[in-house]
PDB file of N, CA and C in Angstrom:
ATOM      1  N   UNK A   1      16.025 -17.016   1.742  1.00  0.00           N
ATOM      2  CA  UNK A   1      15.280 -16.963   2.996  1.00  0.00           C
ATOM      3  C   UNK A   1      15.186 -15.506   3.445  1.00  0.00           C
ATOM      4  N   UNK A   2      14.395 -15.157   4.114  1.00  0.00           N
ATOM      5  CA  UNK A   2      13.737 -13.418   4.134  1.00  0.00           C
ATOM      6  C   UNK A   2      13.886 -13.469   5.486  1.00  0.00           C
ATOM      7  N   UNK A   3      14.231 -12.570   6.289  1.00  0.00           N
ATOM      8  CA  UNK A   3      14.039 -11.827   7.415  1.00  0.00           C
ATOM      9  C   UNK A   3      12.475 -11.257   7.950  1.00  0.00           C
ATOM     10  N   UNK A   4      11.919 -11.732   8.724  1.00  0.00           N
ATOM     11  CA  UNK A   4      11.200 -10.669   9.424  1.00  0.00           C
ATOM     12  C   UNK A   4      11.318  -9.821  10.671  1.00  0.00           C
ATOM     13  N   UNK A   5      11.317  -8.593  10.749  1.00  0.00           N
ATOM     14  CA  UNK A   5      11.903  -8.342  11.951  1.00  0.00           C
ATOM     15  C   UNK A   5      10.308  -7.135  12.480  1.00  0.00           C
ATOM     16  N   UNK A   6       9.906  -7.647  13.961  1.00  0.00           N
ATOM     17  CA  UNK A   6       8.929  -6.764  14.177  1.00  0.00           C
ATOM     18  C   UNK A   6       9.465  -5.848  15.433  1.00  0.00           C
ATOM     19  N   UNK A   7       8.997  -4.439  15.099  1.00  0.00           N
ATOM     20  CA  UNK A   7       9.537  -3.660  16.652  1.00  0.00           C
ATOM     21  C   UNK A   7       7.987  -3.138  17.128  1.00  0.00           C
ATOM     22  N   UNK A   8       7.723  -3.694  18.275  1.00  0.00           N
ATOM     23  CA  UNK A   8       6.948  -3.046  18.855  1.00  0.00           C
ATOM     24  C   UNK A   8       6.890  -2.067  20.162  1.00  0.00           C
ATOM     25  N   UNK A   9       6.419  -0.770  19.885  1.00  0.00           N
ATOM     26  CA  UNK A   9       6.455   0.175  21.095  1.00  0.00           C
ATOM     27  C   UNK A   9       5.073   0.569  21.860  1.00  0.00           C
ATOM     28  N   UNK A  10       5.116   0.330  22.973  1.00  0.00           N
ATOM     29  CA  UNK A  10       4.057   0.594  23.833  1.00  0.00           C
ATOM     30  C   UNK A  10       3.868   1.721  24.839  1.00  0.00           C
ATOM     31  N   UNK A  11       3.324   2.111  24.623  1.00  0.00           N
ATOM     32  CA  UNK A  11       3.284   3.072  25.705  1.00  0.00           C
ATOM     33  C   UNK A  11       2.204   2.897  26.800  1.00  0.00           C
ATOM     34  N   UNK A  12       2.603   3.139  28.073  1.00  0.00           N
ATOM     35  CA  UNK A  12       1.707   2.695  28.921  1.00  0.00           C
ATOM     36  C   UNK A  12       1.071   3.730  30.050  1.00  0.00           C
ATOM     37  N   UNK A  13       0.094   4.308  30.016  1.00  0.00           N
ATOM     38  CA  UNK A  13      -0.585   5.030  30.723  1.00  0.00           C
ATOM     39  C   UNK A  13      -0.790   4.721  32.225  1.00  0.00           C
ATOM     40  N   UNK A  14      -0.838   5.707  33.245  1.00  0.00           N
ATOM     41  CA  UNK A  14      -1.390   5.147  34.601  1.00  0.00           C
ATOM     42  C   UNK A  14      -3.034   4.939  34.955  1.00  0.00           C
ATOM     43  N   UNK A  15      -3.426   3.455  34.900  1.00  0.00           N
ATOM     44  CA  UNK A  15      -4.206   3.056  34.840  1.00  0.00           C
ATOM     45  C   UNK A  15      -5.582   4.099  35.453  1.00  0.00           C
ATOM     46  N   UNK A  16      -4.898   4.841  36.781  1.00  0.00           N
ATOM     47  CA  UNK A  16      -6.204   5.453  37.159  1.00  0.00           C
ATOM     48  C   UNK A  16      -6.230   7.014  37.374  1.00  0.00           C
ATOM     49  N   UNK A  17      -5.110   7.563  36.006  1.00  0.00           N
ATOM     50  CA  UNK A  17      -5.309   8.679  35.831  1.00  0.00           C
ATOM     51  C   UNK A  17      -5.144   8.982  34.196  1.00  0.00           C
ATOM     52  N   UNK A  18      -5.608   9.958  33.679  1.00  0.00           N
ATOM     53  CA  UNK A  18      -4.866  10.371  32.081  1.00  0.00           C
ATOM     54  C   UNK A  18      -4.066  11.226  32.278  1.00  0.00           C
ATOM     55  N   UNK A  19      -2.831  11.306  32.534  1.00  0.00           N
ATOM     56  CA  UNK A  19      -1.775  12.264  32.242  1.00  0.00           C
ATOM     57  C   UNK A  19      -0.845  12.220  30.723  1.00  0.00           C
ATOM     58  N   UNK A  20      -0.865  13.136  30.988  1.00  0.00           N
ATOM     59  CA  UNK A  20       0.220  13.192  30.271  1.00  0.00           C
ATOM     60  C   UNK A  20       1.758  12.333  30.686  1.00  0.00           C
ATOM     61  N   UNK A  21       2.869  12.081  29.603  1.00  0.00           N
ATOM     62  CA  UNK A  21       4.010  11.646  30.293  1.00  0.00           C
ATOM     63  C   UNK A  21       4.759  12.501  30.347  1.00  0.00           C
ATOM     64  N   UNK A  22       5.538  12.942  31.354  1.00  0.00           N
ATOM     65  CA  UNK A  22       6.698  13.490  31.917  1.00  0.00           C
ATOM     66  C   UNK A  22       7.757  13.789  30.812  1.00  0.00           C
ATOM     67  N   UNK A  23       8.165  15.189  31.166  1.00  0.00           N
ATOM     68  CA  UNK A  23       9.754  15.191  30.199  1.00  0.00           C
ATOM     69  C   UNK A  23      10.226  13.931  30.159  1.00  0.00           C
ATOM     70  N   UNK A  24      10.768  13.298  30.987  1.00  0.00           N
ATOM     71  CA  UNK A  24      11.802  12.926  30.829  1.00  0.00           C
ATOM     72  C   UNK A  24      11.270  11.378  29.601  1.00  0.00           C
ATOM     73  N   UNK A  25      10.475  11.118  29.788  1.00  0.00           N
ATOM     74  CA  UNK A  25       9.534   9.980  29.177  1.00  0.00           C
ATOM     75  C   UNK A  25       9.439  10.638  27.583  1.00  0.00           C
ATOM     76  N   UNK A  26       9.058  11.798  27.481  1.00  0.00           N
ATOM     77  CA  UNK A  26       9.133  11.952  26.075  1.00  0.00           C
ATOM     78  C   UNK A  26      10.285  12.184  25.644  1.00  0.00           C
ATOM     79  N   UNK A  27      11.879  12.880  26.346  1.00  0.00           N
ATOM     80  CA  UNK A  27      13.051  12.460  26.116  1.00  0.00           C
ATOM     81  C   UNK A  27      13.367  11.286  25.626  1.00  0.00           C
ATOM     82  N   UNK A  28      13.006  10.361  26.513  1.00  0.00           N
ATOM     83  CA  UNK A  28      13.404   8.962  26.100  1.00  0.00           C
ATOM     84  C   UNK A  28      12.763   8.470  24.668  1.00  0.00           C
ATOM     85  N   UNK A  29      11.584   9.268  24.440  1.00  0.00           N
ATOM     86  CA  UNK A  29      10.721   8.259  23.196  1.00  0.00           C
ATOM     87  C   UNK A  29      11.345   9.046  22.396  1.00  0.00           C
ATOM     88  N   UNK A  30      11.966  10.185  22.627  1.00  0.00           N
ATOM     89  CA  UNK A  30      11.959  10.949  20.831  1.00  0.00           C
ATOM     90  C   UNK A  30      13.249  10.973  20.721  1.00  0.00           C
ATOM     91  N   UNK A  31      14.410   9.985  22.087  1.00  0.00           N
ATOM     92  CA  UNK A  31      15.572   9.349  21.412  1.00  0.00           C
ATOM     93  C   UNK A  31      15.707   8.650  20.247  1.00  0.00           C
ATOM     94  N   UNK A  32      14.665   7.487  20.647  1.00  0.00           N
ATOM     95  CA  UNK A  32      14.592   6.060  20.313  1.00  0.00           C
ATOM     96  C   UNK A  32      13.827   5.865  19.153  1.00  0.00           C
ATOM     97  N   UNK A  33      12.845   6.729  18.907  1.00  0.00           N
ATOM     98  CA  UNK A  33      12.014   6.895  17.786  1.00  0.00           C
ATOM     99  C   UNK A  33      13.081   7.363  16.224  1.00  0.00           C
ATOM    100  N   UNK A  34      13.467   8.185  16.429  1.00  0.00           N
ATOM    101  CA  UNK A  34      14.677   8.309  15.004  1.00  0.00           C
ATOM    102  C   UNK A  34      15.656   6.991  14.408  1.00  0.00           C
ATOM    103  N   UNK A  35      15.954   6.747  15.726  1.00  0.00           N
ATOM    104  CA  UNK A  35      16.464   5.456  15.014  1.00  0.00           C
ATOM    105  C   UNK A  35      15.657   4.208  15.032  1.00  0.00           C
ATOM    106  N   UNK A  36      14.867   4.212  14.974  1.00  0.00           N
ATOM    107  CA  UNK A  36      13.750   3.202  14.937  1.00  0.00           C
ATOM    108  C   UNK A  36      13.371   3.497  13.855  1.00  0.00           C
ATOM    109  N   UNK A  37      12.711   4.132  13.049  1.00  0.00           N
ATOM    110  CA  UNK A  37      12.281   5.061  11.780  1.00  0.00           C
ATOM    111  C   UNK A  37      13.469   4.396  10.767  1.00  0.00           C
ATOM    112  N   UNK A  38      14.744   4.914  11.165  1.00  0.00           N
ATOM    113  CA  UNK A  38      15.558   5.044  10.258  1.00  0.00           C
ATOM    114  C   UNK A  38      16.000   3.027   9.958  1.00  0.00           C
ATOM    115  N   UNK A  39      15.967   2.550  10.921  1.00  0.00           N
ATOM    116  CA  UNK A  39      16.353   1.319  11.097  1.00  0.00           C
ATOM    117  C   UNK A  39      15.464   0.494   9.756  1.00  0.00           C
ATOM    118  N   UNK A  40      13.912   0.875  10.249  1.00  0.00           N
ATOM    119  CA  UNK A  40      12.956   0.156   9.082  1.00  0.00           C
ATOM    120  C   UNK A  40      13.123   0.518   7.757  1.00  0.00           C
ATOM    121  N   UNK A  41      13.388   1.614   7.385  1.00  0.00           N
ATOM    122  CA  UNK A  41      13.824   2.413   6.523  1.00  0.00           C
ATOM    123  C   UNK A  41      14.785   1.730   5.651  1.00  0.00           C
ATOM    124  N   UNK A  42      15.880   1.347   6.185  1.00  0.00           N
ATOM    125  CA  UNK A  42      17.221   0.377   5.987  1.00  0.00           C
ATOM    126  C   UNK A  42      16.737  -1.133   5.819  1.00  0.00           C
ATOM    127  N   UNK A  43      15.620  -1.261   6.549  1.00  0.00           N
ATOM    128  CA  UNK A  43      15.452  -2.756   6.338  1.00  0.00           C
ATOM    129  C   UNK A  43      14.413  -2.914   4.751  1.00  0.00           C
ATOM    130  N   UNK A  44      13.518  -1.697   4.524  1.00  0.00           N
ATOM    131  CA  UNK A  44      12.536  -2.100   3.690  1.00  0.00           C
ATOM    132  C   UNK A  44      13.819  -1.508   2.162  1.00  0.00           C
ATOM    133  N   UNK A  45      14.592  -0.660   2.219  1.00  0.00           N
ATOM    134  CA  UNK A  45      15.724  -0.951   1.583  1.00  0.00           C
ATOM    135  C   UNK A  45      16.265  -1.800   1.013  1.00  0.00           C
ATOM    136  N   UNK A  46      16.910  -2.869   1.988  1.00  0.00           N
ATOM    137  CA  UNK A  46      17.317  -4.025   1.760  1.00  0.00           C
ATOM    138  C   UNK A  46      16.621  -5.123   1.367  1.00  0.00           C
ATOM    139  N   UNK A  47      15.509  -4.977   1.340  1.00  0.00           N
ATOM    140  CA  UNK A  47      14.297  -6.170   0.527  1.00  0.00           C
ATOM    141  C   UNK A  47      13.924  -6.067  -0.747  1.00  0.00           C
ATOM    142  N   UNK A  48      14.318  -4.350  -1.407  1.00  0.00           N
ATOM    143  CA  UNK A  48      13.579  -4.001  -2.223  1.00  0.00           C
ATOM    144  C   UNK A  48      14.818  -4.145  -3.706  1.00  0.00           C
TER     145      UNK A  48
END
């Protein structure tokens, strides 16, 4: 039996402007993004 595992990331804009996001917002994504990367990485690993 196989695993599927889906991660989805969204990013969400303010509807009635285009900004850019804030330090602290791209802090947070370019935490979470490495180990997210590395996680799938490990999973397509383990299938193969």
């Amino acid at each position: 039996m196989s695993e599927q595992c889906l991660i989805e990331v969204r990013v969400y804009g303010k509807p009635d402007a285009l900004e850019t996001p804030s330090p602290a917002e791209f802090d947070l994504l370019a935490s979470v993004l490495p180990e997210l990367i590395l996680l799938m990485q490990q999973m397509e690993a383990a299938e193969a």
